[in-house]
N, C-alpha and C. Protein backbone atom coordinates (compact mmCIF):
# COMPACT_ATOMS: atom_id res chain seq x y z
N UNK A 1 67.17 103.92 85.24
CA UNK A 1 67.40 102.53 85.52
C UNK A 1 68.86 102.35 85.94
N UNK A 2 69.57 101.47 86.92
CA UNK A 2 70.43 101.30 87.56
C UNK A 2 71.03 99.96 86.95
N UNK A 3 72.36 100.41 86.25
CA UNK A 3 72.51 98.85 85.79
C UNK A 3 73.62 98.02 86.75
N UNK A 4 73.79 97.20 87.26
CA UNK A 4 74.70 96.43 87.56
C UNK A 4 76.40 96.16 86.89
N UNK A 5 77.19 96.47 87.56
CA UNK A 5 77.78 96.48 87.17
C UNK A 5 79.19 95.76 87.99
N UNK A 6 79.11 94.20 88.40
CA UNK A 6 80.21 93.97 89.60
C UNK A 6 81.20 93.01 89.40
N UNK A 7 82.02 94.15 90.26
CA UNK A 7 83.42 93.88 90.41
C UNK A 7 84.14 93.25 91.65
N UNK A 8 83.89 91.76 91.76
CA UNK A 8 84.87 90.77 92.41
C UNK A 8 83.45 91.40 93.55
N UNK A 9 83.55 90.61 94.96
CA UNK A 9 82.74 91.15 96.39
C UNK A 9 82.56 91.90 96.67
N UNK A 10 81.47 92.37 97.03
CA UNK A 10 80.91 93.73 97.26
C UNK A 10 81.71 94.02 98.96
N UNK A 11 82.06 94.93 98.65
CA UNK A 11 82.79 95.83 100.20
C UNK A 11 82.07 97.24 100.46
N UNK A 12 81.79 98.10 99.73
CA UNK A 12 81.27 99.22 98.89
C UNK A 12 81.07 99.47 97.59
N UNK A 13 79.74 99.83 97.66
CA UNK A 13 78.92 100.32 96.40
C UNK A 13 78.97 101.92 96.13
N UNK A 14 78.95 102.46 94.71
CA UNK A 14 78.87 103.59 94.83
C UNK A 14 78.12 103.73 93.14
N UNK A 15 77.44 104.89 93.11
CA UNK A 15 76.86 104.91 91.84
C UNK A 15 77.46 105.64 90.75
N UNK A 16 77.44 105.33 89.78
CA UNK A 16 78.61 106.30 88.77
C UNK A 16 77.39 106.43 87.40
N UNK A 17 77.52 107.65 86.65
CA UNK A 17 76.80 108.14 85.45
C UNK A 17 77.47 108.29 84.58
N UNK A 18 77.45 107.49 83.50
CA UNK A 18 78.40 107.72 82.18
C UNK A 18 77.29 107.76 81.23
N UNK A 19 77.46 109.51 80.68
CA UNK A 19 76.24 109.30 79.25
C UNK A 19 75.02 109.09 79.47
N UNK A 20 74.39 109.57 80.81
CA UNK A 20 73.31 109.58 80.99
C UNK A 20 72.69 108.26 81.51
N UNK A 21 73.35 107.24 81.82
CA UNK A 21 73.24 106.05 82.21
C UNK A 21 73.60 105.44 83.59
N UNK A 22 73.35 105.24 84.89
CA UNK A 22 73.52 105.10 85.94
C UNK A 22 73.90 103.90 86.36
N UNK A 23 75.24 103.78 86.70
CA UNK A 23 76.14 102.30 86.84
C UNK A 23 75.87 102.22 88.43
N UNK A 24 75.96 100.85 89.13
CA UNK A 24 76.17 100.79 90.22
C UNK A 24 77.69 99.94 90.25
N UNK A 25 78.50 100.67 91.14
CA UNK A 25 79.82 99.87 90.64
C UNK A 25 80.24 99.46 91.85
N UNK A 26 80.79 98.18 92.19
CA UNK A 26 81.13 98.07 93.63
C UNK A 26 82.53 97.94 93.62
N UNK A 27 83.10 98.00 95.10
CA UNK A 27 84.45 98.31 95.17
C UNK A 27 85.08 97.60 96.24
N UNK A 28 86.26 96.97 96.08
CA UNK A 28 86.64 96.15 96.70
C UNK A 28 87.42 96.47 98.00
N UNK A 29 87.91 96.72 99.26
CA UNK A 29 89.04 96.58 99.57
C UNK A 29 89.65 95.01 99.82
N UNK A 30 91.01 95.24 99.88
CA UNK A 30 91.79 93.81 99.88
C UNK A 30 92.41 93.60 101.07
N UNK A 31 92.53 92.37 101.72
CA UNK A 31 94.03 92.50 102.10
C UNK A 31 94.68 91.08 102.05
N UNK A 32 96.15 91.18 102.18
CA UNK A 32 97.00 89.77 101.02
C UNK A 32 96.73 88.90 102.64
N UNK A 33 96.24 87.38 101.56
CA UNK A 33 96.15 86.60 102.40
C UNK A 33 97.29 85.59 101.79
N UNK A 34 97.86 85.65 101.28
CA UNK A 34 99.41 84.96 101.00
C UNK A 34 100.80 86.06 101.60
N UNK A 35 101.61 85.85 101.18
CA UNK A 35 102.61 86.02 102.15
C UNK A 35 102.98 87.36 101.06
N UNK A 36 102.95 88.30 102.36
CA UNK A 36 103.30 90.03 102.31
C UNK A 36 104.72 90.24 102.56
N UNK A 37 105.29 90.95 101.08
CA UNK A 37 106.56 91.37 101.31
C UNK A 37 107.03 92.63 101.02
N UNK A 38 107.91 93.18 101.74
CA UNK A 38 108.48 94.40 101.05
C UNK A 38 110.08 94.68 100.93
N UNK A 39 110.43 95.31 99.71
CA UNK A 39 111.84 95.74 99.20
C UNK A 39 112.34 97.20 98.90
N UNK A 40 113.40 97.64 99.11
CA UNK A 40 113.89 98.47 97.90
C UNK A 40 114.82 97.67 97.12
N UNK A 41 114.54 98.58 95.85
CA UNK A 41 116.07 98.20 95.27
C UNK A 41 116.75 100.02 94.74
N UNK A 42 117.87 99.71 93.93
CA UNK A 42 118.90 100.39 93.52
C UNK A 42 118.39 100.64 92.38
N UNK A 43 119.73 101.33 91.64
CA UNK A 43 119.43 101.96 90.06
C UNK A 43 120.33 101.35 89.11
N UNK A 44 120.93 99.61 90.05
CA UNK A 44 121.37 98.84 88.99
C UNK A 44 120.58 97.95 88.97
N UNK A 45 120.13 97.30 87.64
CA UNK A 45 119.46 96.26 87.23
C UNK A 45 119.97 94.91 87.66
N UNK A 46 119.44 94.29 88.94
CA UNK A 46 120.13 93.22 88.93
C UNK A 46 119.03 92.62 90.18
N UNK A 47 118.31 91.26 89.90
CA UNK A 47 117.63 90.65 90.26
C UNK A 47 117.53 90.30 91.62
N UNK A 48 116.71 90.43 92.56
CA UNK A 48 116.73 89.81 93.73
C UNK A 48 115.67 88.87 93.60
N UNK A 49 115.76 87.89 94.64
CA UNK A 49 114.63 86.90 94.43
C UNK A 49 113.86 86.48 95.74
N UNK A 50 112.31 86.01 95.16
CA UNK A 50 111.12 85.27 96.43
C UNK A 50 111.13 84.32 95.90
N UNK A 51 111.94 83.22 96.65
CA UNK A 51 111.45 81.64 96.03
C UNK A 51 110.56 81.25 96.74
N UNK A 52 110.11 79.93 96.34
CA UNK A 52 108.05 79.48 96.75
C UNK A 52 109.26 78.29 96.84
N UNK A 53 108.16 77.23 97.82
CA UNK A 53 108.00 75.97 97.81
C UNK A 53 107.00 75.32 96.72
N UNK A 54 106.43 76.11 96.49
CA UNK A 54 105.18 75.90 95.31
C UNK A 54 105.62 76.02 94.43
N UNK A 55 105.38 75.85 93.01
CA UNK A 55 104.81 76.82 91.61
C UNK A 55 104.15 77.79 91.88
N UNK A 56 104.63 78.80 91.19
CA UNK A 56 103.56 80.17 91.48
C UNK A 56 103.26 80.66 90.21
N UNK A 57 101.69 80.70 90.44
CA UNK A 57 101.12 80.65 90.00
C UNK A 57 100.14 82.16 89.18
N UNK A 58 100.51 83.41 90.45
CA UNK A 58 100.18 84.57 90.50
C UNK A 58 100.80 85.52 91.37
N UNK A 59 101.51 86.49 91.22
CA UNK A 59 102.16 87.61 91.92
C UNK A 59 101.52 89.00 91.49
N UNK A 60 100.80 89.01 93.14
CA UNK A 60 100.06 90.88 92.93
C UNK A 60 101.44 91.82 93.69
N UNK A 61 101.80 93.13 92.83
CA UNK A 61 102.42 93.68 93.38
C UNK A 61 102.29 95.30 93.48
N UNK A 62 102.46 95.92 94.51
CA UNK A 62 102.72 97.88 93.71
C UNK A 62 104.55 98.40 94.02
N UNK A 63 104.35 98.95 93.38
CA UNK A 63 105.75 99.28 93.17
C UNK A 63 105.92 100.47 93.19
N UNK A 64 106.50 101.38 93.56
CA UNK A 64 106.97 103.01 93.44
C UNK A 64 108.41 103.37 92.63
N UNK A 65 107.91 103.55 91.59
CA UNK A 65 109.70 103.61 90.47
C UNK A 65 109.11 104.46 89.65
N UNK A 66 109.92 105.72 89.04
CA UNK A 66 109.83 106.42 88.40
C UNK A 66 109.77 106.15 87.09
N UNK A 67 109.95 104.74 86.68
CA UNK A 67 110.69 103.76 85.28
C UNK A 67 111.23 102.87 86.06
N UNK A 68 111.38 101.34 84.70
CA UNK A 68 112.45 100.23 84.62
C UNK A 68 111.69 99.32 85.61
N UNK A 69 110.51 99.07 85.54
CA UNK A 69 110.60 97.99 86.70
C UNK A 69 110.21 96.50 86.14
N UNK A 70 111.35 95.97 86.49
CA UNK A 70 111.22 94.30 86.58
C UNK A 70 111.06 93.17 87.33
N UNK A 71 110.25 92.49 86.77
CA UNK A 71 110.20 91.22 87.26
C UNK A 71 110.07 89.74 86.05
N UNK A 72 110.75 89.27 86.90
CA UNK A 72 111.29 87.95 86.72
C UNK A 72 110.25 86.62 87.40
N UNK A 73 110.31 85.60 86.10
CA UNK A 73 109.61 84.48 86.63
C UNK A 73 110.44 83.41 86.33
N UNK A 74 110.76 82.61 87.06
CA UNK A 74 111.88 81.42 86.87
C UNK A 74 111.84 80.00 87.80
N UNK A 75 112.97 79.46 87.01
CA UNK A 75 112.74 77.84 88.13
C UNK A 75 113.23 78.56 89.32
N UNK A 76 114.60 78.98 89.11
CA UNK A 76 116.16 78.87 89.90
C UNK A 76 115.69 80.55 90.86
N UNK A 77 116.36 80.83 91.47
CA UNK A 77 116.56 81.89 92.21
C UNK A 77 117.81 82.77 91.48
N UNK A 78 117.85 82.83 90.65
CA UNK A 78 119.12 83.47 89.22
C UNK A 78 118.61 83.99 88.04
N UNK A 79 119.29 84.54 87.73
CA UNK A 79 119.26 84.73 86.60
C UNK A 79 119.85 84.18 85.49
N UNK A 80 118.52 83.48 84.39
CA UNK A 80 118.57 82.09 83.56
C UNK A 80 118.14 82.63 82.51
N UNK A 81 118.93 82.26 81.33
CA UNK A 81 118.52 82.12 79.96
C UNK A 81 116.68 81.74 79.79
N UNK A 82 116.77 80.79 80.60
CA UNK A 82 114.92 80.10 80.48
C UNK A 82 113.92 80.93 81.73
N UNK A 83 113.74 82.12 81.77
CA UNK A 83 113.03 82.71 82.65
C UNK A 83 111.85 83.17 81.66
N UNK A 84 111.25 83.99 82.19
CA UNK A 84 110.17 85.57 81.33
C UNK A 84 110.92 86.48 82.73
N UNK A 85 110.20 87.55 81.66
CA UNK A 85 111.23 89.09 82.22
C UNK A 85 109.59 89.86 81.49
N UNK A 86 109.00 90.28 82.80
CA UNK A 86 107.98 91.38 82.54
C UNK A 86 108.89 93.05 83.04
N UNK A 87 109.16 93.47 81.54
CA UNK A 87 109.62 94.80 82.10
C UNK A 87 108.08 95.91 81.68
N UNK A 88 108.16 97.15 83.25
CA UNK A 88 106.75 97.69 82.79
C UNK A 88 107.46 99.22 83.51
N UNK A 89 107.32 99.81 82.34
CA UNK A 89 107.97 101.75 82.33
C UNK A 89 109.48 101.45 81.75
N UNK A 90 109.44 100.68 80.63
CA UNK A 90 110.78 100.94 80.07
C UNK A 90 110.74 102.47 79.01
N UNK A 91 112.02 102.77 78.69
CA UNK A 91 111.72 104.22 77.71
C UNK A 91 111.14 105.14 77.72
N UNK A 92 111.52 105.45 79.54
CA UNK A 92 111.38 106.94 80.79
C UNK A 92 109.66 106.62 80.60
N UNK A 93 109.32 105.50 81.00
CA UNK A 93 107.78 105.23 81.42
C UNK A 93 106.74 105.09 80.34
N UNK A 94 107.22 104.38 79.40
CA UNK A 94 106.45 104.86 78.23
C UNK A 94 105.84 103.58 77.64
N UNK A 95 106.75 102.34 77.84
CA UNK A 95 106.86 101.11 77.14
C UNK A 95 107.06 99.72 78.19
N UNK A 96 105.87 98.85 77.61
CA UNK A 96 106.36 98.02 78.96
C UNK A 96 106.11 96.39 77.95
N UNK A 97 106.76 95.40 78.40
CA UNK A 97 107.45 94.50 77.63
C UNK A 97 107.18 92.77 78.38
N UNK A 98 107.20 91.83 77.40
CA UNK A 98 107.46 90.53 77.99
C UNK A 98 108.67 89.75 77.25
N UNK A 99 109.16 89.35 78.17
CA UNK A 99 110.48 88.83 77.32
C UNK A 99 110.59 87.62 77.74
N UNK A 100 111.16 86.62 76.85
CA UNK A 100 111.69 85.38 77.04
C UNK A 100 113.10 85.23 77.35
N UNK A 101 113.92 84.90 78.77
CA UNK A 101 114.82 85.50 79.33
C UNK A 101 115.33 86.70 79.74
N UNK A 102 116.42 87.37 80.49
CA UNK A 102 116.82 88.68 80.78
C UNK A 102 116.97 89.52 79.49
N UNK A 103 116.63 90.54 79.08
CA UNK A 103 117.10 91.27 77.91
C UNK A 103 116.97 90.50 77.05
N UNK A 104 116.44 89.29 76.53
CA UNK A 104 115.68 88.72 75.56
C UNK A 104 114.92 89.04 74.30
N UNK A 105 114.61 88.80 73.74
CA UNK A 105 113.51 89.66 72.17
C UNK A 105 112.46 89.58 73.11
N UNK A 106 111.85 90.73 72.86
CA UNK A 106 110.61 91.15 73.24
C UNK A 106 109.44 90.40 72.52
N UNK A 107 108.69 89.56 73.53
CA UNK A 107 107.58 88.87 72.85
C UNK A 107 106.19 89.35 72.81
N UNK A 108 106.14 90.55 73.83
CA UNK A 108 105.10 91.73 73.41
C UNK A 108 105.19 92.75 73.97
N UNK A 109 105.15 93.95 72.70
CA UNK A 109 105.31 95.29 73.20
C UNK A 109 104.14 96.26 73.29
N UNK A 110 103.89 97.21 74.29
CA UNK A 110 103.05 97.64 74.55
C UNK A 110 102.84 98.91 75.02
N UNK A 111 102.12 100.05 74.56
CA UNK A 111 102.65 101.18 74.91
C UNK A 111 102.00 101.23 76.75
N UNK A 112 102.80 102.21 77.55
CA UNK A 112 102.02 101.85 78.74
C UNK A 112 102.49 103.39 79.34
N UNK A 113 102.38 104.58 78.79
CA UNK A 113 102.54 105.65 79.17
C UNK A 113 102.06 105.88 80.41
N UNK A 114 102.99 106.32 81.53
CA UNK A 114 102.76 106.83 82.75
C UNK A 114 102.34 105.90 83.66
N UNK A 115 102.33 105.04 83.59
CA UNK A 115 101.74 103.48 84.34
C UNK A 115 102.12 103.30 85.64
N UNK A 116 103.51 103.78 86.12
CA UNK A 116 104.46 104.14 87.05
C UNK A 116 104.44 104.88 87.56
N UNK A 117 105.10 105.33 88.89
CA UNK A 117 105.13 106.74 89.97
C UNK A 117 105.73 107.07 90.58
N UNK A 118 106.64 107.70 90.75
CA UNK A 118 107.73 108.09 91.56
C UNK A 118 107.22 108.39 92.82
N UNK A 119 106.02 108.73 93.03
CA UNK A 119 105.96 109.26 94.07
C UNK A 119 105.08 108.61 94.82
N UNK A 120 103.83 107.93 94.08
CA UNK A 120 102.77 106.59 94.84
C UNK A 120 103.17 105.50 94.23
N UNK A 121 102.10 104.18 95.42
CA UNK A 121 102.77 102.84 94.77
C UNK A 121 101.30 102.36 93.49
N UNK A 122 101.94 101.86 92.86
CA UNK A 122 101.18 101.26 91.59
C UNK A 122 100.49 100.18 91.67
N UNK A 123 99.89 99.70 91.68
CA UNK A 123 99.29 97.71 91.88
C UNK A 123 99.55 97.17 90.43
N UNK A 124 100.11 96.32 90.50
CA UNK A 124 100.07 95.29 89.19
C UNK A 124 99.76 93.49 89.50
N UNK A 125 99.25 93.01 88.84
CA UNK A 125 99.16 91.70 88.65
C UNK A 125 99.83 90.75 87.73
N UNK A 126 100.71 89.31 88.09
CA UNK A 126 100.54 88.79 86.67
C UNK A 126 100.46 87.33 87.48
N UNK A 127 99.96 86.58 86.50
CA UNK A 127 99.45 85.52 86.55
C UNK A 127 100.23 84.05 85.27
N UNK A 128 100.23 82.94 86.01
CA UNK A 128 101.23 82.35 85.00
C UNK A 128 100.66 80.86 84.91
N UNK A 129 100.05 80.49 83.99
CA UNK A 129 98.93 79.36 83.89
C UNK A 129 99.33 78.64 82.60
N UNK A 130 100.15 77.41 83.02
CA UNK A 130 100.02 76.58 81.25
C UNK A 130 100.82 77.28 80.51
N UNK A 131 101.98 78.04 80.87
CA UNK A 131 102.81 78.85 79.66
C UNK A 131 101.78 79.97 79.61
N UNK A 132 101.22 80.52 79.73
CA UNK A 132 100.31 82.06 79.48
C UNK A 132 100.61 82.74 80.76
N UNK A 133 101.07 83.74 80.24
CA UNK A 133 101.76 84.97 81.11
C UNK A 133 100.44 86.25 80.79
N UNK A 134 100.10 86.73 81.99
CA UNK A 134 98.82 87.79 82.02
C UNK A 134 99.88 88.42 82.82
N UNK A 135 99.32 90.08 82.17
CA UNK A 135 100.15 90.97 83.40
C UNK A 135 98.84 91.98 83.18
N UNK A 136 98.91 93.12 84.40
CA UNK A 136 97.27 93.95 84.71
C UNK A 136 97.69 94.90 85.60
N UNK A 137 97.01 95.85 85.40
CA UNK A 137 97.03 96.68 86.60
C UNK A 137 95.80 96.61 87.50
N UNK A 138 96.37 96.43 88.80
CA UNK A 138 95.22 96.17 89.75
C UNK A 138 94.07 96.61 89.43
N UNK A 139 93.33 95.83 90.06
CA UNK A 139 91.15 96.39 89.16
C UNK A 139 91.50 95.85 88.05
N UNK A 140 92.18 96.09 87.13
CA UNK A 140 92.20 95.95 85.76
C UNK A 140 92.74 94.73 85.09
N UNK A 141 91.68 94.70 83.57
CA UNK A 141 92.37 93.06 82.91
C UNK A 141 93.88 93.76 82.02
N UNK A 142 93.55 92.14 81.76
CA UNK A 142 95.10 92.28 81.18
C UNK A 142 95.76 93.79 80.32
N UNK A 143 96.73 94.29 80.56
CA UNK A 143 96.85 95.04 79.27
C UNK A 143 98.10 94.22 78.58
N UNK A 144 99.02 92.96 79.05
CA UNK A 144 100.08 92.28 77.68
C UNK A 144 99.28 90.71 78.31
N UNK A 145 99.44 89.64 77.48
CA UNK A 145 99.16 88.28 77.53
C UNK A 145 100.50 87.94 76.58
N UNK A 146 100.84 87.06 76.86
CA UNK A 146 101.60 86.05 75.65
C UNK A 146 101.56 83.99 76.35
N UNK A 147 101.61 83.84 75.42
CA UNK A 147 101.30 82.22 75.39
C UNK A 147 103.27 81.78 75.23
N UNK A 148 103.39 80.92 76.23
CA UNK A 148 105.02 80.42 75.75
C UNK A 148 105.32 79.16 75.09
N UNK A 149 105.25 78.56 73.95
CA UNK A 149 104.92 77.17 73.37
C UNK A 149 105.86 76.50 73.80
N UNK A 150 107.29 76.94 74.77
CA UNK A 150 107.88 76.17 75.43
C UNK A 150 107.90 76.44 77.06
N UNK A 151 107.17 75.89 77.92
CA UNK A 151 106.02 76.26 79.08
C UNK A 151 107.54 76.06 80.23
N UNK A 152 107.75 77.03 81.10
CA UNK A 152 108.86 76.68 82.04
C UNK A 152 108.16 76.50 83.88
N UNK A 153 109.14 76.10 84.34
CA UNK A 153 108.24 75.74 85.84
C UNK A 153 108.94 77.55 86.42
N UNK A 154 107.57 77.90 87.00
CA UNK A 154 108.46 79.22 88.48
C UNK A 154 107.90 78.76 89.12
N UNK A 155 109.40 78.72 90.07
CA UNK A 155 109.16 78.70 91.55
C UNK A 155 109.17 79.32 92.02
N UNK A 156 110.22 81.07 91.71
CA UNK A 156 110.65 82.47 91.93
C UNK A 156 110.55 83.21 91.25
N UNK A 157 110.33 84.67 91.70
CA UNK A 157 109.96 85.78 91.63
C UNK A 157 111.33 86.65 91.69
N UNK A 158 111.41 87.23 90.85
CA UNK A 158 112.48 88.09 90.62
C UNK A 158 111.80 89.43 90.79
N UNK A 159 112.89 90.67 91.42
CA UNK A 159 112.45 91.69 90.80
C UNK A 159 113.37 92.51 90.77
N UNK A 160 113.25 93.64 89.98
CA UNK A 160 114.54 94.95 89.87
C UNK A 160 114.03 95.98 89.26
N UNK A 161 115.02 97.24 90.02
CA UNK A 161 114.65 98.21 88.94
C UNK A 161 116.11 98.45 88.10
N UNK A 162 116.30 99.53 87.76
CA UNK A 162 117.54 99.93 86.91
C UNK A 162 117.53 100.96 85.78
N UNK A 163 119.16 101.21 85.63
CA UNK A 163 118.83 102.05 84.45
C UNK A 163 118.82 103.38 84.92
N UNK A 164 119.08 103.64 86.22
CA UNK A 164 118.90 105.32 86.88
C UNK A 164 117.78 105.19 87.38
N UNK A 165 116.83 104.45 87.94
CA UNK A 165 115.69 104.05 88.54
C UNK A 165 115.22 103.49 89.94
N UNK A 166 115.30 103.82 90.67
CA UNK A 166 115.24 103.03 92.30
C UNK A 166 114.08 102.70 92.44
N UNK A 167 113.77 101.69 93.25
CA UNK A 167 112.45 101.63 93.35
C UNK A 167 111.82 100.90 94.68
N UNK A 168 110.38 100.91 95.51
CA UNK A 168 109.85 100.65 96.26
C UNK A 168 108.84 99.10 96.35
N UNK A 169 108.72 97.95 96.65
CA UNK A 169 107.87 97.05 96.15
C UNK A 169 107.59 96.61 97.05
N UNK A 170 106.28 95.97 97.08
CA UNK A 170 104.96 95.54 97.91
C UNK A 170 104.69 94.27 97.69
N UNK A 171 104.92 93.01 97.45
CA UNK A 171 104.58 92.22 97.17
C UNK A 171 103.32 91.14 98.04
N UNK A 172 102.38 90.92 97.14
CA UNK A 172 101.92 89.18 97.95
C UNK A 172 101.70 88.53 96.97
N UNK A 173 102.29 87.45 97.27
CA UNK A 173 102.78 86.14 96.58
C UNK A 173 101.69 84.60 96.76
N UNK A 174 101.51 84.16 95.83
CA UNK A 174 100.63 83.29 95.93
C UNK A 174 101.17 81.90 95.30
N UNK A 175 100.58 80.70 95.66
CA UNK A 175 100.55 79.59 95.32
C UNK A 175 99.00 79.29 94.43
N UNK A 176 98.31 79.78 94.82
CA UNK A 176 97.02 79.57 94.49
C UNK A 176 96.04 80.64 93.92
N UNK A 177 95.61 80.84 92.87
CA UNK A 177 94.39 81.96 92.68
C UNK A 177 94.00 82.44 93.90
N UNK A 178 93.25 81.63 94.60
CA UNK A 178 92.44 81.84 95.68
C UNK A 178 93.35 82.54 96.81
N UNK A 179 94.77 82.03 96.71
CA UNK A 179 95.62 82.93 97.58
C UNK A 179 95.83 84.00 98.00
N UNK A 180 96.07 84.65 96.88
CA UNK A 180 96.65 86.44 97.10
C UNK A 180 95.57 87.19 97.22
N UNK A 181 95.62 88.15 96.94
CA UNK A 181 94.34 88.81 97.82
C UNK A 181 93.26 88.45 97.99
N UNK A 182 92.62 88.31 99.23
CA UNK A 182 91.14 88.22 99.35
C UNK A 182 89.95 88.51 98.89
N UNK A 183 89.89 87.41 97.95
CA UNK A 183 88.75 88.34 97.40
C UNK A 183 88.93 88.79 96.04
N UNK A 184 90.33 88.69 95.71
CA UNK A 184 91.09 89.60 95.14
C UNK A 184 90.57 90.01 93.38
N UNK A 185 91.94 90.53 92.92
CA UNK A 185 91.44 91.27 91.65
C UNK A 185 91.80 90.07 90.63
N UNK A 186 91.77 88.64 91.16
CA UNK A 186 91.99 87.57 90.05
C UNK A 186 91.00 87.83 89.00
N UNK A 187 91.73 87.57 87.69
CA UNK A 187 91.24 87.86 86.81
C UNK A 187 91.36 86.65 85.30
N UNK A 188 90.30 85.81 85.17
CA UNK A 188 91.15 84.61 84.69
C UNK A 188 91.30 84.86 83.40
């Protein structure tokens, strides 16, 4: 028996057997229907920014960093006491974090061994709804959530690497769920 098993629009199907059990799993390709960007940065920690005319609402990204990669969600195009700071491959790729401001107390820690790549790019998601911060790796649900009981507006997107870390980033940027990728790996 063939069980169903689907993931976001069918693009391709393929059948998978786990345990004697026959999945049909479908598979997406994407492509960003919000606005496509790309960066390097350096191996000092220090913020560059995508400001919106909008609130934003969701930023899909992949990134190529060996460790240290950040991003920033904020009103201002700066760096502010009142931001979140998703760091993901802190502690040579091991540990990845949500913080309330830059270098802030960590409001959830999470082990995230190898998550990162020096050498391919990574997909990540996060999503920012009502003070609830979701972060994911593409295809995938959340692996940190935190709720902020004091809810801030982003308009911008920060990002950096650092720490002895350079790094590669891909961004598409959304105003809307329905925005960023087609189809995409929204995940509510």
């Amino acid at each position: 028996m063939t069980k169903m098993f689907p993931v976001f629009a069918v693009v391709a199907a393929t059948l998978l057997a786990v345990h004697g059990e026959i999945y049909q799993c479908f598979i997406e390709l994407r492509e960003c229907t919000g606005q496509l960007v790309r960066f390097s940065t350096d191996a000092v920690h220090t913020y560059n920014f995508l400001p919106s005319s909008s609130p934003i609402t969701r930023v899909d990204f992949k990134v190529q960093a060996r460790a240290n990669v950040h991003i920033a969600l904020s009103a201002g195009p700066s760096d502010e006491a009142d931001m979140h700071e998703i760091v993901i491959g802190l502690q040579g790729n091991k540990r990845s974090y949500i913080r309330r401001g830059k270098g802030g107390a960590n409001q959830v820690a999470v082990s995230t061994r190898e998550y990162l790549s020096r050498t391919e790019f990574r997909g990540f998601w996060i999503t920012y709804n009502s003070g609830v911060i979701k972060v994911g790796k593409e295809f995938h649900e959340a692996f940190m959530e935190w709720t902020d009981p004091n809810q801030l507006p982003v308009n911008n997107i920060g990002y950096s690497t650092g720490f002895g870390s350079t790094g590669e980033f891909e961004f598409c940027v959304s105003t809307t769920e329905e925005d960023s990728y087609q189809g995409g790996n929204y995940i509510p």
